[in-house]
N, C-alpha and C. Protein backbone atom coordinates (compact mmCIF):
# COMPACT_ATOMS: atom_id res chain seq x y z
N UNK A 1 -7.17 63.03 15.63
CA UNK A 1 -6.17 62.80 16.67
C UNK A 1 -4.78 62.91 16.05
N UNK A 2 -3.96 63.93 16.72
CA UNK A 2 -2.11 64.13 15.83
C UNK A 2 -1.67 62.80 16.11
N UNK A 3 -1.08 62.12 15.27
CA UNK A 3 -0.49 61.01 15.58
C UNK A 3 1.44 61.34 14.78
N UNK A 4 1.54 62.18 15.10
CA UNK A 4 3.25 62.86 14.56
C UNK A 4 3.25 62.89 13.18
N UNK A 5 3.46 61.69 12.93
CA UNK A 5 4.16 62.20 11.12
C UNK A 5 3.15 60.59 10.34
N UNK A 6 2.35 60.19 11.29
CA UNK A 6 1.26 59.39 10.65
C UNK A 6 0.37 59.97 9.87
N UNK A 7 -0.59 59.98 8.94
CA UNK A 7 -1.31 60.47 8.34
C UNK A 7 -2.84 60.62 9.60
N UNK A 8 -3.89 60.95 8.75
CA UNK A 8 -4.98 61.03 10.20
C UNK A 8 -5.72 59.17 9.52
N UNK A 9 -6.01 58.67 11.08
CA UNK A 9 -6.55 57.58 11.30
C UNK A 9 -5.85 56.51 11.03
N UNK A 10 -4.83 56.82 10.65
CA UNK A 10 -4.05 55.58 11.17
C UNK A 10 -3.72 54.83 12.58
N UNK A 11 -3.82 55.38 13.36
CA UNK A 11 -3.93 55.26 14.69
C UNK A 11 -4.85 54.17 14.40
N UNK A 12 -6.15 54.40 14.51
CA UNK A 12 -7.45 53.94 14.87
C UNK A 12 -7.45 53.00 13.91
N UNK A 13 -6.80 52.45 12.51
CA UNK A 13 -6.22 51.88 11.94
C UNK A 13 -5.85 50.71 11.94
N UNK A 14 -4.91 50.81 12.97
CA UNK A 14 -3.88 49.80 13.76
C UNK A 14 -4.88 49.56 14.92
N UNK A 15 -5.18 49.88 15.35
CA UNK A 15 -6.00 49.78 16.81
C UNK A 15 -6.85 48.18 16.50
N UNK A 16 -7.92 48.92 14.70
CA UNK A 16 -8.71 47.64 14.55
C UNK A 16 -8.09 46.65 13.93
N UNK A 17 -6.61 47.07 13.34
CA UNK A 17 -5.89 45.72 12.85
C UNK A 17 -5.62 44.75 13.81
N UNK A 18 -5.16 45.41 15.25
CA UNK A 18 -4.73 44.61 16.35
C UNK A 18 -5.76 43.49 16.62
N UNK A 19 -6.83 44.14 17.33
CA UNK A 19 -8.04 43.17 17.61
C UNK A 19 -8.47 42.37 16.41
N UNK A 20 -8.69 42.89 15.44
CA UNK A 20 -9.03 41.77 13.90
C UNK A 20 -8.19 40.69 14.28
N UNK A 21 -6.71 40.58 14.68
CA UNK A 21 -5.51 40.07 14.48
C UNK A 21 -6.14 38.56 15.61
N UNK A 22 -5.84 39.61 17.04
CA UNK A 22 -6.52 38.82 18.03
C UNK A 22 -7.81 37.82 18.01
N UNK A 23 -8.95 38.54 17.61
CA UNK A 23 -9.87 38.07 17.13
C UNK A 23 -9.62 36.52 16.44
N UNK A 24 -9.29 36.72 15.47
CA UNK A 24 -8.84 35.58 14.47
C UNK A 24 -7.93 34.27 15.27
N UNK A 25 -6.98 34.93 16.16
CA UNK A 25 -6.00 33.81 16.51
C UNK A 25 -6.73 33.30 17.75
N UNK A 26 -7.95 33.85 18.46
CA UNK A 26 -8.92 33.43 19.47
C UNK A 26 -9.76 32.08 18.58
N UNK A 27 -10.30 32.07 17.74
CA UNK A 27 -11.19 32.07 17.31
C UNK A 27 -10.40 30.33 16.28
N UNK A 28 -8.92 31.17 15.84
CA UNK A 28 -8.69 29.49 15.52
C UNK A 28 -8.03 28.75 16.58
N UNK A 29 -7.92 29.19 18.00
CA UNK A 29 -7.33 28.69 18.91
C UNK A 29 -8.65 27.41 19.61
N UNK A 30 -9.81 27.84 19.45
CA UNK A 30 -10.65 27.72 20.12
C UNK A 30 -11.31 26.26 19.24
N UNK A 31 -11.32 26.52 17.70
CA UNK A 31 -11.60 25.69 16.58
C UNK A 31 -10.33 24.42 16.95
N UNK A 32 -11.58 22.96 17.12
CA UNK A 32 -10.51 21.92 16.83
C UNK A 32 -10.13 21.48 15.85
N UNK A 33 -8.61 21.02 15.59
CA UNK A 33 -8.22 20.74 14.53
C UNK A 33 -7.77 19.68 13.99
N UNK A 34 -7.28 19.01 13.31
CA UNK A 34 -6.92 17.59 12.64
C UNK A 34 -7.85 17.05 12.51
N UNK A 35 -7.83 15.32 12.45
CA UNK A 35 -9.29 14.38 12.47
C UNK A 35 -9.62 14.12 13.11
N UNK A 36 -11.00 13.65 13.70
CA UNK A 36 -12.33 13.88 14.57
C UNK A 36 -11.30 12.55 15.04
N UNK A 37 -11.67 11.91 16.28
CA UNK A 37 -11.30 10.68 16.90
C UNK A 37 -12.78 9.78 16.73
N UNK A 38 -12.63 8.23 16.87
CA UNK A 38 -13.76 8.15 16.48
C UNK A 38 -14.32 7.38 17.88
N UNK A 39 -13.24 7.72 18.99
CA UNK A 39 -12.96 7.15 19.81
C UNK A 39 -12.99 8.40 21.20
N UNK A 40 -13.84 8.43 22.41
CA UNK A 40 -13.21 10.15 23.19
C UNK A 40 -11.80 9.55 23.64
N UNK A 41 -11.14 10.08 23.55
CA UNK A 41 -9.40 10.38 24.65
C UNK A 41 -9.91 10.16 25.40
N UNK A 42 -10.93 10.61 26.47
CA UNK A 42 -10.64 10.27 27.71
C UNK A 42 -11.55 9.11 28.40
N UNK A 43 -12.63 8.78 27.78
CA UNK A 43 -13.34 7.35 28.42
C UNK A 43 -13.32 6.65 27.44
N UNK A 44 -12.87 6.33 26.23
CA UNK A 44 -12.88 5.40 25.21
C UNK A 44 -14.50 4.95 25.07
N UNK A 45 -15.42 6.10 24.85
CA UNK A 45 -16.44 5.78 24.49
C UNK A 45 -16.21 6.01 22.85
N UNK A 46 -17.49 5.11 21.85
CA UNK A 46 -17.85 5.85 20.88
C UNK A 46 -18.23 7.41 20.47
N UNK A 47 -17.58 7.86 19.80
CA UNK A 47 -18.11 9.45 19.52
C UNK A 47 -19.16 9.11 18.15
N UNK A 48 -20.37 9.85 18.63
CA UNK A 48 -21.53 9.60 17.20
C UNK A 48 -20.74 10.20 16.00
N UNK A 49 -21.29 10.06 14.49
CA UNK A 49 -20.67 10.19 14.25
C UNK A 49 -21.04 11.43 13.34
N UNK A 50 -22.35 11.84 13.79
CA UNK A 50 -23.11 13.51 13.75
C UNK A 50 -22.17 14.15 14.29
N UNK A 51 -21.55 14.06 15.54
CA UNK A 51 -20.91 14.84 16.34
C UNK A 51 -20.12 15.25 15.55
N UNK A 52 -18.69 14.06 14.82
CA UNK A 52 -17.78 14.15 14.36
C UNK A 52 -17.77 15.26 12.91
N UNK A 53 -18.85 14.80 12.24
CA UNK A 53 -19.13 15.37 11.33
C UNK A 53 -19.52 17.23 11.78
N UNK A 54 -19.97 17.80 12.80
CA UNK A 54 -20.86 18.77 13.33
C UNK A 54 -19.47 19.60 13.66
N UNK A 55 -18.64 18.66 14.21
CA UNK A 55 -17.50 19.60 14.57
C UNK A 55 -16.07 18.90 14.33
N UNK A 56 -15.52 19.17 13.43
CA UNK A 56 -14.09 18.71 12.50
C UNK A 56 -13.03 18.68 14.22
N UNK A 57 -12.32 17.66 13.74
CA UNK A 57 -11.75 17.78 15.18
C UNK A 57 -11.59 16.94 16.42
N UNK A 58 -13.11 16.79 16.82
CA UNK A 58 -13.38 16.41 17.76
C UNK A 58 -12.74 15.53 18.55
N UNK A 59 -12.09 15.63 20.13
CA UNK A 59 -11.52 14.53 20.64
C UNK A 59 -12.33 13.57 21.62
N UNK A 60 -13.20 14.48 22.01
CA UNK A 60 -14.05 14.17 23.29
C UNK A 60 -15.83 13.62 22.92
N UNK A 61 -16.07 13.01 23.58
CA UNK A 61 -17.39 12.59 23.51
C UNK A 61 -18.14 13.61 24.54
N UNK A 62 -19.72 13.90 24.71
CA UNK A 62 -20.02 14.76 24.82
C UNK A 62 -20.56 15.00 26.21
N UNK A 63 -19.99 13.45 27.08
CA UNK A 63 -20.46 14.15 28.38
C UNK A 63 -18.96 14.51 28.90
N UNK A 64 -17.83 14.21 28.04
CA UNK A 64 -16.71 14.51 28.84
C UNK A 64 -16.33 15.69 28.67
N UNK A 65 -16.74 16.42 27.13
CA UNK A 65 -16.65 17.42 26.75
C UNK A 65 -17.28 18.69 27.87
N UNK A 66 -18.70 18.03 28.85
CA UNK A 66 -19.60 18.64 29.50
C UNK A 66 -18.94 18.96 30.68
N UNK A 67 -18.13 17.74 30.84
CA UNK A 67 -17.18 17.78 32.09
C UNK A 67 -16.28 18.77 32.09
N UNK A 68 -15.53 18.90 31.14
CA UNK A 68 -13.88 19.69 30.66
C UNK A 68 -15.13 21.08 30.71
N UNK A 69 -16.11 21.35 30.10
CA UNK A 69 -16.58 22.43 30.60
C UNK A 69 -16.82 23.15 31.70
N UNK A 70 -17.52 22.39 32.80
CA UNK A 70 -17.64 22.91 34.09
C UNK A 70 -16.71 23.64 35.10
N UNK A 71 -15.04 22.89 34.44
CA UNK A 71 -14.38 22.91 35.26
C UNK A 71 -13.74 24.31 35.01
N UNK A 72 -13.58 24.76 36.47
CA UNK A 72 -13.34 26.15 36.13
C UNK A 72 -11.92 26.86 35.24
N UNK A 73 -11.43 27.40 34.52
CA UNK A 73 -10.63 28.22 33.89
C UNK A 73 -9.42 28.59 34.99
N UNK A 74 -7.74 28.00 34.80
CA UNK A 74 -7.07 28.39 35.20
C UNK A 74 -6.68 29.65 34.76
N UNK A 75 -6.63 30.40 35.89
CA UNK A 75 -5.60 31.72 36.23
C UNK A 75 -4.29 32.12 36.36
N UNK A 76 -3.51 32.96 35.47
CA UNK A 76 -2.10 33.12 35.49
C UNK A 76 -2.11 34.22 36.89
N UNK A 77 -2.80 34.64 37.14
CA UNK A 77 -2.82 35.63 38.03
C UNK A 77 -1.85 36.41 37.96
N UNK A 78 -0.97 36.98 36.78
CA UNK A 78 -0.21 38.14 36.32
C UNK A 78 -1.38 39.28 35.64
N UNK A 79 -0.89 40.27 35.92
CA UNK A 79 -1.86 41.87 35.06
C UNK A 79 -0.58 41.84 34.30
N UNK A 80 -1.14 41.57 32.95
CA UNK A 80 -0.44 42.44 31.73
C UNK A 80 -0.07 43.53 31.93
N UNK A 81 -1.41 44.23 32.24
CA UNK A 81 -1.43 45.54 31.90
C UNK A 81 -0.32 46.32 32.88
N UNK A 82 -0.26 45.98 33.75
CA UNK A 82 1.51 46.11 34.63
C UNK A 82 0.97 47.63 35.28
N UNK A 83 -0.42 47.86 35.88
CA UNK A 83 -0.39 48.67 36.85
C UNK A 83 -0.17 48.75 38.14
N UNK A 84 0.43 50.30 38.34
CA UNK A 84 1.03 50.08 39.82
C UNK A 84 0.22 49.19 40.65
N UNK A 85 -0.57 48.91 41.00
CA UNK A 85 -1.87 48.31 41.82
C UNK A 85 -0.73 46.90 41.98
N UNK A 86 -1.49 46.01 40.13
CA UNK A 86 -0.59 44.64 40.87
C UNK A 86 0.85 44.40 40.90
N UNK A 87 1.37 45.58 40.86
CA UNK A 87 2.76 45.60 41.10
C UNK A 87 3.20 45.72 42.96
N UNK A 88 1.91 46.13 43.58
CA UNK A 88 2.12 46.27 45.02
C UNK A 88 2.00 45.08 45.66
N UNK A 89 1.46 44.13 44.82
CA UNK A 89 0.71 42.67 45.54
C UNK A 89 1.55 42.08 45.64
């Protein structure tokens, strides 16, 4: 693929640097961080302390954790990708 005055595959290059990039900042976004509570935030139950140990972090005990799961995923309802489509909406 000509990519001008790039060498060949650099393109494709950058492409997998991007996502590697992404990848990674998903992935420690998702990982909890600091010290386990030994306590959940939100019902002041005991957290075991397998849990704590199982996952560094932890704020939640594990039916609240079950809870914060169910609930569905807010929506920015913006397209990045900025095609004409949701530009008509």
């Amino acid at each position: 693929m000509a990519g001008g005055w790039t060498r060949d595959g650099a393109v494709n290059e950058q492409i997998e640097a991007s996502i590697s990039e992404e990848l990674a900042r998903l992935r420690a976004r998702r990982a909890p961080a600091g010290e386990s509570l030994a306590r959940c935030a939100e019902c002041d139950e005991p957290i075991p302390e397998k849990r704590r140990a199982a996952i560094p972090g932890v704020k939640l005990c594990i039916d609240c954790q079950q809870d914060r799961d169910r609930r569905p995923a807010a929506r920015s309802g913006i397209n990045r990708r900025g095609s004409k489509d949701s530009q008509l909406k």
